[in-house]
N, C-alpha and C. Protein backbone atom coordinates (compact mmCIF):
# COMPACT_ATOMS: atom_id res chain seq x y z
N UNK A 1 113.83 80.97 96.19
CA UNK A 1 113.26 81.98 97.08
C UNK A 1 112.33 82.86 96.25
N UNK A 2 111.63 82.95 97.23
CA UNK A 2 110.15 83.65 96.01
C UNK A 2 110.26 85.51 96.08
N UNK A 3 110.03 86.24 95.21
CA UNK A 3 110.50 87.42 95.27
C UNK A 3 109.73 88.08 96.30
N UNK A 4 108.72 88.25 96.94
CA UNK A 4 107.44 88.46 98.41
C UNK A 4 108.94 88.25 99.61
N UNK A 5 109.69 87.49 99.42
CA UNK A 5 110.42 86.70 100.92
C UNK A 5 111.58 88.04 100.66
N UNK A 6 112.12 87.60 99.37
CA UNK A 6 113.41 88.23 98.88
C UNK A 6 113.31 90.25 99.20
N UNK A 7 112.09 90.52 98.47
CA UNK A 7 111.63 91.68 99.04
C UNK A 7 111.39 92.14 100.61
N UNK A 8 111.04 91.18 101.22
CA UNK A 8 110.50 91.54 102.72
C UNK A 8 112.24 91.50 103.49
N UNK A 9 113.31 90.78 103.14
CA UNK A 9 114.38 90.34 103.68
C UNK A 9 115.21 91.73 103.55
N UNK A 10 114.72 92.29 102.05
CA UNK A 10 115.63 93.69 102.26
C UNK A 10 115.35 94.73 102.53
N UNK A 11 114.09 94.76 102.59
CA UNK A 11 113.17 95.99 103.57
C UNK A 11 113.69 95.38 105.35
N UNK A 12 113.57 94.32 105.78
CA UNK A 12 114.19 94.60 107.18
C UNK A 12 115.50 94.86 107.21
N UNK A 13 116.15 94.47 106.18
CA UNK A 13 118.38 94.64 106.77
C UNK A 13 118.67 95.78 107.11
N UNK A 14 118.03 97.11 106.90
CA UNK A 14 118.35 98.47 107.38
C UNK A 14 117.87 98.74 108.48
N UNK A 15 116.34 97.98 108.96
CA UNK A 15 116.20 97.85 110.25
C UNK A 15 116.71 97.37 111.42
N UNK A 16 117.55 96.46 110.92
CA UNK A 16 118.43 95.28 111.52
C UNK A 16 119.39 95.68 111.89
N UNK A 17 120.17 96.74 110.93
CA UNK A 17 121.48 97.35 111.20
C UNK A 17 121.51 98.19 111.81
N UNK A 18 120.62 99.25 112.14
CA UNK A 18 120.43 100.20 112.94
C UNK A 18 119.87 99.95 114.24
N UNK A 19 119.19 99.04 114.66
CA UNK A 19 118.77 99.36 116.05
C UNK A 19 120.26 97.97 116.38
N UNK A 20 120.85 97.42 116.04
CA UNK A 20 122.03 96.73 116.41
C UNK A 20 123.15 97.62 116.74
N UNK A 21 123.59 98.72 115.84
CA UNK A 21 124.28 99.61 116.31
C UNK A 21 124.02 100.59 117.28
N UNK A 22 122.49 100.76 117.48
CA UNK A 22 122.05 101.79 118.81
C UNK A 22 122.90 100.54 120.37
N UNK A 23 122.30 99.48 120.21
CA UNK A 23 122.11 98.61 120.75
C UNK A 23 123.57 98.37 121.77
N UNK A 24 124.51 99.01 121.25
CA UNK A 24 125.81 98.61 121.67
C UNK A 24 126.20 99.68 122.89
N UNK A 25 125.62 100.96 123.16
CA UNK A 25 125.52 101.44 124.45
C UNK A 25 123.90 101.69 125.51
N UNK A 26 123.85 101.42 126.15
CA UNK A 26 122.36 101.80 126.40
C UNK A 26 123.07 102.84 127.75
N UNK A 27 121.98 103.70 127.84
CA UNK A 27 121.98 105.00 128.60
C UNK A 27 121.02 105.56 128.94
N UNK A 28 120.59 105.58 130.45
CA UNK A 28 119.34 105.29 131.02
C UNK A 28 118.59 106.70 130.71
N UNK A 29 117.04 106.54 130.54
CA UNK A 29 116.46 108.04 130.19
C UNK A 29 116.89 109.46 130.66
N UNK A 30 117.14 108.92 132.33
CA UNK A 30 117.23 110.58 133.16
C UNK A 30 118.59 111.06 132.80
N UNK A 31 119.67 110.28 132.27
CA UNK A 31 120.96 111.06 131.65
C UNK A 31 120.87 111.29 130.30
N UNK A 32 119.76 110.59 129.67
CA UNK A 32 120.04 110.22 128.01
C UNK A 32 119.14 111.80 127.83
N UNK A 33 118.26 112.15 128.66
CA UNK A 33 117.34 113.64 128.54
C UNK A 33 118.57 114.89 128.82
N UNK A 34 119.65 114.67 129.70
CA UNK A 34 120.64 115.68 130.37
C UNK A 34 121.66 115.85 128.80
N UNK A 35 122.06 114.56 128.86
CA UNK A 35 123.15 114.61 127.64
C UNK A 35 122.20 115.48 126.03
N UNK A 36 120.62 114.85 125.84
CA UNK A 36 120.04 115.52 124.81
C UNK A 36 119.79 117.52 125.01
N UNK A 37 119.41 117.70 126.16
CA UNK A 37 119.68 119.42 126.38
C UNK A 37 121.16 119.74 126.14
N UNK A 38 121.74 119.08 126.44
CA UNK A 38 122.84 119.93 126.64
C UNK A 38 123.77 120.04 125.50
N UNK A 39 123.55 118.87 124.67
CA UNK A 39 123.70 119.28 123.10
C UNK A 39 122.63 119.85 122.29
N UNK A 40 121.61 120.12 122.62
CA UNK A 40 120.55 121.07 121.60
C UNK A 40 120.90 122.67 122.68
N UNK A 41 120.97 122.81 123.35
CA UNK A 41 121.40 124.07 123.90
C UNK A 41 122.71 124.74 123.75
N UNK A 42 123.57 123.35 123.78
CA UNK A 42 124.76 124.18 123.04
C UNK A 42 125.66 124.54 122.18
N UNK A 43 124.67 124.04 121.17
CA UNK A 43 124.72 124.47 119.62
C UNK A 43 124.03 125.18 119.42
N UNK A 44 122.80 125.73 120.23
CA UNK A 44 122.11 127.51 119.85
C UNK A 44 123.36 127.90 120.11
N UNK A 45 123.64 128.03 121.50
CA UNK A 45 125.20 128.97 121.99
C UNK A 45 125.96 129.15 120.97
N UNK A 46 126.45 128.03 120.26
CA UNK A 46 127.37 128.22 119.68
C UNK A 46 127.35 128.92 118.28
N UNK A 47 126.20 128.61 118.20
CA UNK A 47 125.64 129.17 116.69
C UNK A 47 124.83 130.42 116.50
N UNK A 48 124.98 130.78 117.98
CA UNK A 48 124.28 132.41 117.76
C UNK A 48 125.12 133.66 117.05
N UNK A 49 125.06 133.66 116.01
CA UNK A 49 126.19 134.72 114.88
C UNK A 49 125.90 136.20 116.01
N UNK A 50 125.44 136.19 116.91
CA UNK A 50 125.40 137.93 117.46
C UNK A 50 126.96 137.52 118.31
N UNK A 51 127.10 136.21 118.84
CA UNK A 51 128.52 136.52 119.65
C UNK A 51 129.60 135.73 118.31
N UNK A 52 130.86 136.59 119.12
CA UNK A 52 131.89 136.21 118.32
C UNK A 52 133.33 134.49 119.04
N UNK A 53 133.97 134.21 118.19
CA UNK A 53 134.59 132.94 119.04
C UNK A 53 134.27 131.82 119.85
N UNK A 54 133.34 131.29 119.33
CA UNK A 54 132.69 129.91 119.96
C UNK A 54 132.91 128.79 119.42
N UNK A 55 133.54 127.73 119.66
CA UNK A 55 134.09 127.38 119.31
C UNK A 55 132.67 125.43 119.14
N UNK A 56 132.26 125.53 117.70
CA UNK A 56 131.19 124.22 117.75
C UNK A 56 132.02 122.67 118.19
N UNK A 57 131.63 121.70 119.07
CA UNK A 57 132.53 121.18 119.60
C UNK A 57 132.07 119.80 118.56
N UNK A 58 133.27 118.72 118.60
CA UNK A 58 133.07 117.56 117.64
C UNK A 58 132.82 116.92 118.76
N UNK A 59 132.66 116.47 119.95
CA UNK A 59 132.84 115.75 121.01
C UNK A 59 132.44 116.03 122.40
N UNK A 60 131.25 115.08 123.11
CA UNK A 60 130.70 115.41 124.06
C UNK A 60 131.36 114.33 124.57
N UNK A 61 131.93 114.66 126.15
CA UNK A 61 132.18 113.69 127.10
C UNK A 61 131.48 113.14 128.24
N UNK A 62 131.08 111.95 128.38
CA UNK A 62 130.44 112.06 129.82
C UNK A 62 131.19 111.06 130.75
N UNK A 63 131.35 111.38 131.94
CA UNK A 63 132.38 110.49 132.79
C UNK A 63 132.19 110.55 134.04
N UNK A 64 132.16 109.53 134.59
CA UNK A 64 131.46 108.84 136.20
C UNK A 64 132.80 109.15 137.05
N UNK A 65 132.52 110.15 138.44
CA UNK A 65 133.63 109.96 139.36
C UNK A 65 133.15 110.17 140.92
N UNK A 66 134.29 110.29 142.04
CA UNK A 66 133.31 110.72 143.43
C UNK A 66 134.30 111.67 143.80
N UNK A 67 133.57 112.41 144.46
CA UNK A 67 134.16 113.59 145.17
C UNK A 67 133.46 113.95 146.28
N UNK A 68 134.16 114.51 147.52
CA UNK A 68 134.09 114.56 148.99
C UNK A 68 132.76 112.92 149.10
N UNK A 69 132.96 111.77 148.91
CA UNK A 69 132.30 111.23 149.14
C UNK A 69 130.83 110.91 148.13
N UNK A 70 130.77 111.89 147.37
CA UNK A 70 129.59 112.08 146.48
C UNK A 70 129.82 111.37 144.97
N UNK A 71 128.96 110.63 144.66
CA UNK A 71 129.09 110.05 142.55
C UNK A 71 128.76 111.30 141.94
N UNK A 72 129.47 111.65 140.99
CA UNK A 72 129.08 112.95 139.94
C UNK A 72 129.25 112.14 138.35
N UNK A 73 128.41 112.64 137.72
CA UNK A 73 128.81 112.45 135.99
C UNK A 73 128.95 114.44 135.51
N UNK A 74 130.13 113.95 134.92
CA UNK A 74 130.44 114.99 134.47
C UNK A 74 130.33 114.89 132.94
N UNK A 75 129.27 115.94 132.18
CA UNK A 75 129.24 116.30 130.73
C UNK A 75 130.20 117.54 130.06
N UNK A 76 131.01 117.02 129.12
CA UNK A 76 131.52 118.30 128.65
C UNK A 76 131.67 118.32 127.27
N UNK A 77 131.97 119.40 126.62
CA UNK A 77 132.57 119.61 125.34
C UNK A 77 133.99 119.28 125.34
N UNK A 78 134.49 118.79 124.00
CA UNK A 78 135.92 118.42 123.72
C UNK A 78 135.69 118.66 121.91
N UNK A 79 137.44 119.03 121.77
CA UNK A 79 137.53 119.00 120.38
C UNK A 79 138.05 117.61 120.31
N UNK A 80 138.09 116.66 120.90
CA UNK A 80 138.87 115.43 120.84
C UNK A 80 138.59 114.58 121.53
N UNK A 81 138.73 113.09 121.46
CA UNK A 81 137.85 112.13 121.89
C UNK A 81 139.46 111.72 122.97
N UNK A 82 138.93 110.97 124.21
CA UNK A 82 140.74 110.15 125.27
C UNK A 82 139.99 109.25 124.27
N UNK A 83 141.63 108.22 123.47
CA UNK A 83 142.14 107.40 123.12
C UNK A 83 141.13 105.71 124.08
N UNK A 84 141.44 106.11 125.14
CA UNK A 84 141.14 104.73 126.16
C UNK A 84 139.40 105.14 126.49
N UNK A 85 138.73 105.38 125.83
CA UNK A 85 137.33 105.36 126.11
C UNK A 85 136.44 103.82 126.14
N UNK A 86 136.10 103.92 126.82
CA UNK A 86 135.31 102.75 127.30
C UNK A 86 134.03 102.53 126.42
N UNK A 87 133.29 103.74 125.71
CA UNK A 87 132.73 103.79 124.25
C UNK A 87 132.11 104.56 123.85
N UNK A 88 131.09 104.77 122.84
CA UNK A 88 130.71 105.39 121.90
C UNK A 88 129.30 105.74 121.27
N UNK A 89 128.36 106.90 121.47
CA UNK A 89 127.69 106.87 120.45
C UNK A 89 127.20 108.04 119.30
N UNK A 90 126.53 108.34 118.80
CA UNK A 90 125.91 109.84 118.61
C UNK A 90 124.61 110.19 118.94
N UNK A 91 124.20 110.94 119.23
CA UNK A 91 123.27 111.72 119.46
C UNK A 91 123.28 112.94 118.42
N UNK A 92 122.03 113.19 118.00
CA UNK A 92 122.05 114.76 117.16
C UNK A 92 123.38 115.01 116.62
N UNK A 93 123.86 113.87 115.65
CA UNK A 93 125.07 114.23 115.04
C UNK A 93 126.51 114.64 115.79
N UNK A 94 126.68 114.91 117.05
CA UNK A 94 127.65 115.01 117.99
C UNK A 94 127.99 113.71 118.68
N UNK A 95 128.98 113.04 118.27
CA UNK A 95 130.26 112.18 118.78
C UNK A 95 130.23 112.15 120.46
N UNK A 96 129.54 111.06 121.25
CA UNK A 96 129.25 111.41 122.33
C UNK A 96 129.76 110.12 123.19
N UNK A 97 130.53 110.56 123.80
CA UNK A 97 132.06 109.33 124.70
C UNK A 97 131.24 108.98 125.79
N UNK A 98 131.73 107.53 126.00
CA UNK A 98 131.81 107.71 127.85
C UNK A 98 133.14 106.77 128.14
N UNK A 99 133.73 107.49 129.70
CA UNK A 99 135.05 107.44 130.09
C UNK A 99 134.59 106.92 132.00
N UNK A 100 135.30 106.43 132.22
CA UNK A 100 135.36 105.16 133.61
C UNK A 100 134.35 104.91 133.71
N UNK A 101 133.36 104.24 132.76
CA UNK A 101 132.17 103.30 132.99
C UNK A 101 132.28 102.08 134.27
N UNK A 102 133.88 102.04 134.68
CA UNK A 102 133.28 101.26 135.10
C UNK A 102 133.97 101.22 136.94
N UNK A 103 133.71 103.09 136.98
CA UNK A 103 133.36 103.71 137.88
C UNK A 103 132.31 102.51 138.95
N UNK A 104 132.25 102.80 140.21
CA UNK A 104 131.25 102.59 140.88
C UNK A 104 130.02 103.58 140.78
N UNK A 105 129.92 104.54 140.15
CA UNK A 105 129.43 105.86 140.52
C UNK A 105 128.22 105.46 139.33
N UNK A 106 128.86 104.62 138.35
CA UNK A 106 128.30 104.12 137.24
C UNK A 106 127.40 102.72 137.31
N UNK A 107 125.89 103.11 138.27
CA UNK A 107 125.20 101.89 138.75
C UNK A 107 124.15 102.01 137.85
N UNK A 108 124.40 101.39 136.71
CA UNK A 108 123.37 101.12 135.44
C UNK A 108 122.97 102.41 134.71
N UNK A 109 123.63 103.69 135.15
CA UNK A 109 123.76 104.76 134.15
C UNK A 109 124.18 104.60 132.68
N UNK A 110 124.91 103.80 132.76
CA UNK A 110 125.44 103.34 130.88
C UNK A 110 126.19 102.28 131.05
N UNK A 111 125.83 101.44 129.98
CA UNK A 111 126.11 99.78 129.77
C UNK A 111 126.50 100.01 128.28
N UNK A 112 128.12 99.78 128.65
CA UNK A 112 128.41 99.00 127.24
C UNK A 112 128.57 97.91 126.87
N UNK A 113 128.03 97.53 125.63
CA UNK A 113 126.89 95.86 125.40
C UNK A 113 128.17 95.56 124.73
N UNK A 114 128.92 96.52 123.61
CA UNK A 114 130.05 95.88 122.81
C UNK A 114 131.11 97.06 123.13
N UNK A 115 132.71 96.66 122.93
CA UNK A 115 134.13 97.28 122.99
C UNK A 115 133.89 98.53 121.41
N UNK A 116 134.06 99.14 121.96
CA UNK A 116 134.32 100.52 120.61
C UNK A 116 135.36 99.93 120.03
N UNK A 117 135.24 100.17 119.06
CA UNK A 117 136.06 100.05 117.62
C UNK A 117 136.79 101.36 117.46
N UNK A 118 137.67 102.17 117.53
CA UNK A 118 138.42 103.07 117.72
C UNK A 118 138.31 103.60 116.20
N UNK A 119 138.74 102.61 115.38
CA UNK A 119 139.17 102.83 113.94
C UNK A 119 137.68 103.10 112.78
N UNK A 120 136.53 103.27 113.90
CA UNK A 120 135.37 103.90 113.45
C UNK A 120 135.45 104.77 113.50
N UNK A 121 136.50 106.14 114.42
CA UNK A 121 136.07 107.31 114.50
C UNK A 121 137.40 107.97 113.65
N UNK A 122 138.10 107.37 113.00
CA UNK A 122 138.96 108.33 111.96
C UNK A 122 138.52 109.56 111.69
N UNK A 123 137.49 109.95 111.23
CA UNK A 123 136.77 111.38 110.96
C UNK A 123 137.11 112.36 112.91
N UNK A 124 137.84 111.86 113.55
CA UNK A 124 137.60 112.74 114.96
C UNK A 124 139.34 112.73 115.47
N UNK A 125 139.33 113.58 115.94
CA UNK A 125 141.01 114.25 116.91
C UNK A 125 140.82 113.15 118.17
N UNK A 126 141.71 112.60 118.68
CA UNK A 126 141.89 112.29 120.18
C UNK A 126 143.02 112.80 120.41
N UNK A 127 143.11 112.53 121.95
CA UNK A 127 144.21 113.77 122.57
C UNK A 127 145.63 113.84 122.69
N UNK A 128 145.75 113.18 121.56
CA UNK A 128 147.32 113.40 120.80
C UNK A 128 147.46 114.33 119.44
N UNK A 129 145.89 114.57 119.45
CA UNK A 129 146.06 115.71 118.43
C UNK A 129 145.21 116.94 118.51
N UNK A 130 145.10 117.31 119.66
CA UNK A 130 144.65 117.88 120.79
C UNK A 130 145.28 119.66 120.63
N UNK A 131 144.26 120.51 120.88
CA UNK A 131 144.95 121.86 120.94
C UNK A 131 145.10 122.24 122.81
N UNK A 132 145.85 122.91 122.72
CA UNK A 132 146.54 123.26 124.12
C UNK A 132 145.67 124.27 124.81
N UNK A 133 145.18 125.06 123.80
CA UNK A 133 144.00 126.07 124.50
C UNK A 133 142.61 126.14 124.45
N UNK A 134 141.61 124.96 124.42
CA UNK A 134 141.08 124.71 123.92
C UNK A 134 139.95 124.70 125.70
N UNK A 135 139.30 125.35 125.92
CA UNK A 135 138.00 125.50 127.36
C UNK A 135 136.95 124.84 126.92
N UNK A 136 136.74 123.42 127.27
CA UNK A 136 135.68 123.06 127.23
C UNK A 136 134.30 123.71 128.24
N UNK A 137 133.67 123.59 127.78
CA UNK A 137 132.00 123.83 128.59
C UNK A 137 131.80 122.42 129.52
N UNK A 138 131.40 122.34 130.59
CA UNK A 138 130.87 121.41 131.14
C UNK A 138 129.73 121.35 131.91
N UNK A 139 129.39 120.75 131.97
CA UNK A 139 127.89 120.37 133.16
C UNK A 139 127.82 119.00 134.15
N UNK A 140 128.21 119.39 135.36
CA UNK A 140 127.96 118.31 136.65
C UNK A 140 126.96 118.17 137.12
N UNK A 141 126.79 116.92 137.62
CA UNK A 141 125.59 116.27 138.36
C UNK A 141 126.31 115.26 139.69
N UNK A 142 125.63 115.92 140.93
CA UNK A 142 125.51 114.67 141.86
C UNK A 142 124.25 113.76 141.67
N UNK A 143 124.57 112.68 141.44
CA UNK A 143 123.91 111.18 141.66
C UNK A 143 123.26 110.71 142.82
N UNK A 144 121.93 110.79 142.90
CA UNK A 144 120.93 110.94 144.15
C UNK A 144 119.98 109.86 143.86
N UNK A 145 120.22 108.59 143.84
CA UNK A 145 119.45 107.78 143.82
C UNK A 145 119.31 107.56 141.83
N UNK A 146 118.33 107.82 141.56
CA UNK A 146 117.81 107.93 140.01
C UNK A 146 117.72 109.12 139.63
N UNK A 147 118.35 109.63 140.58
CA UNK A 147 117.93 111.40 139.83
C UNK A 147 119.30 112.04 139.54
N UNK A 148 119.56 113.11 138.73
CA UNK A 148 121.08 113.78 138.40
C UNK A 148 120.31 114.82 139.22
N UNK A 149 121.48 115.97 139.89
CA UNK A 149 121.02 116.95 140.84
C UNK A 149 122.08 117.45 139.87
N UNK A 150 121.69 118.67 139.12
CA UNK A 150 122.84 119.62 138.83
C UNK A 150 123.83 120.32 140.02
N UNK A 151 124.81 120.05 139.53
CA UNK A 151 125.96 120.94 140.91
C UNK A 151 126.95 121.99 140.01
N UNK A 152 127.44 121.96 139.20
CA UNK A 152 128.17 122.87 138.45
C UNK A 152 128.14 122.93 137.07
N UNK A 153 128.11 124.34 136.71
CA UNK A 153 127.92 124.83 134.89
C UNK A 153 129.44 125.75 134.68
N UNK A 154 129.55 125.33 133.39
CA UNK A 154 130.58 127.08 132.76
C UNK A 154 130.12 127.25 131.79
N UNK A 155 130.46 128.57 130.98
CA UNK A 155 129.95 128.77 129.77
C UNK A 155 128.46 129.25 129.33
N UNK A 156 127.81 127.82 129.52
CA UNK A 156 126.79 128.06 129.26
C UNK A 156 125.88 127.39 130.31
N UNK A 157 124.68 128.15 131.28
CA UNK A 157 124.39 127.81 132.29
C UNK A 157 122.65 127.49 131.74
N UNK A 158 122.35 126.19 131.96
CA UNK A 158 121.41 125.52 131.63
C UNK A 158 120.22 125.23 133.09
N UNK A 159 118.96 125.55 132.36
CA UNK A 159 117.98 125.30 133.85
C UNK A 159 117.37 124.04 133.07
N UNK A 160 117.73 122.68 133.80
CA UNK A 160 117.33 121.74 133.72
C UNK A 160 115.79 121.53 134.46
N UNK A 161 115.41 121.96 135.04
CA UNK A 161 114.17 122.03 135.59
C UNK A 161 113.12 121.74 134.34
């Protein structure tokens, strides 16, 4: 093997490895933009030194359900990942779940391509090691075709507009 081949082979393997590991959840733009605000917004929150007790979260949840008839994805903060997650990625360094993918509510909002590996996230709490008082922040959306309609905030109230 001529060193031109040998060289070019190890300039792509880092390319190779990384968009393979993106590759294993896909998450359609109009949630993948909701889930990106709502972790760059709430780490200003959390990181504004003028308030006191905020607690920076290791773990964003997002999870497909229906109510009075309606699909909602619900985003929240967690210090801890559920055990039975359906999978996994990061965004901006925050540990970011998704839970009943395979919801009806969940019509090509997020596709997981491969099974999470659990024993990747050693560095993270799931909810057997879980604190008892612990208020996550959340952000709801009713599901209107292709569009998220915000329906409920706590904490920290975000204008998605």
């Amino acid at each position: 093997m001529n060193v031109k081949r040998l060289l070019k082979l190890l300039l792509l393997c880092p390319l190779l490895v990384c968009c393979t590991s993106k590759k294993n959840v896909y998450i359609r733009s109009e949630l993948l933009n909701k889930i990106e605000t709502i972790i760059e917004k709430y780490q200003e929150f959390v990181l504004d030194t003028s308030k006191f007790n905020r607690h920076d979260p290791e773990v964003y949840e997002v999870q497909f359900f229906e109510y009075e008839g309606k699909c909602h994805i619900s985003i929240n903060t967690n210090i801890n990942y559920q055990s039975k997650l359906n999978g996994f990625t990061f965004i901006h360094g925050k540990l970011v779940t998704f839970n009943y993918t395979s919801s009806k509510c969940n019509e090509g909002w997020v596709t997981i391509y491969k099974a999470p590996i659990i024993e990747n996230l050693k560095n993270y709490k799931n909810e057997n090691d879980s604190l008892d008082n612990y208020q996550p922040a959340f952000w709801e959306f009713i599901i209107d075709g292709d569009k998220l309609i915000p329906a409920r905030q706590n904490k920290l109230e975000i204008n998605f507009e």
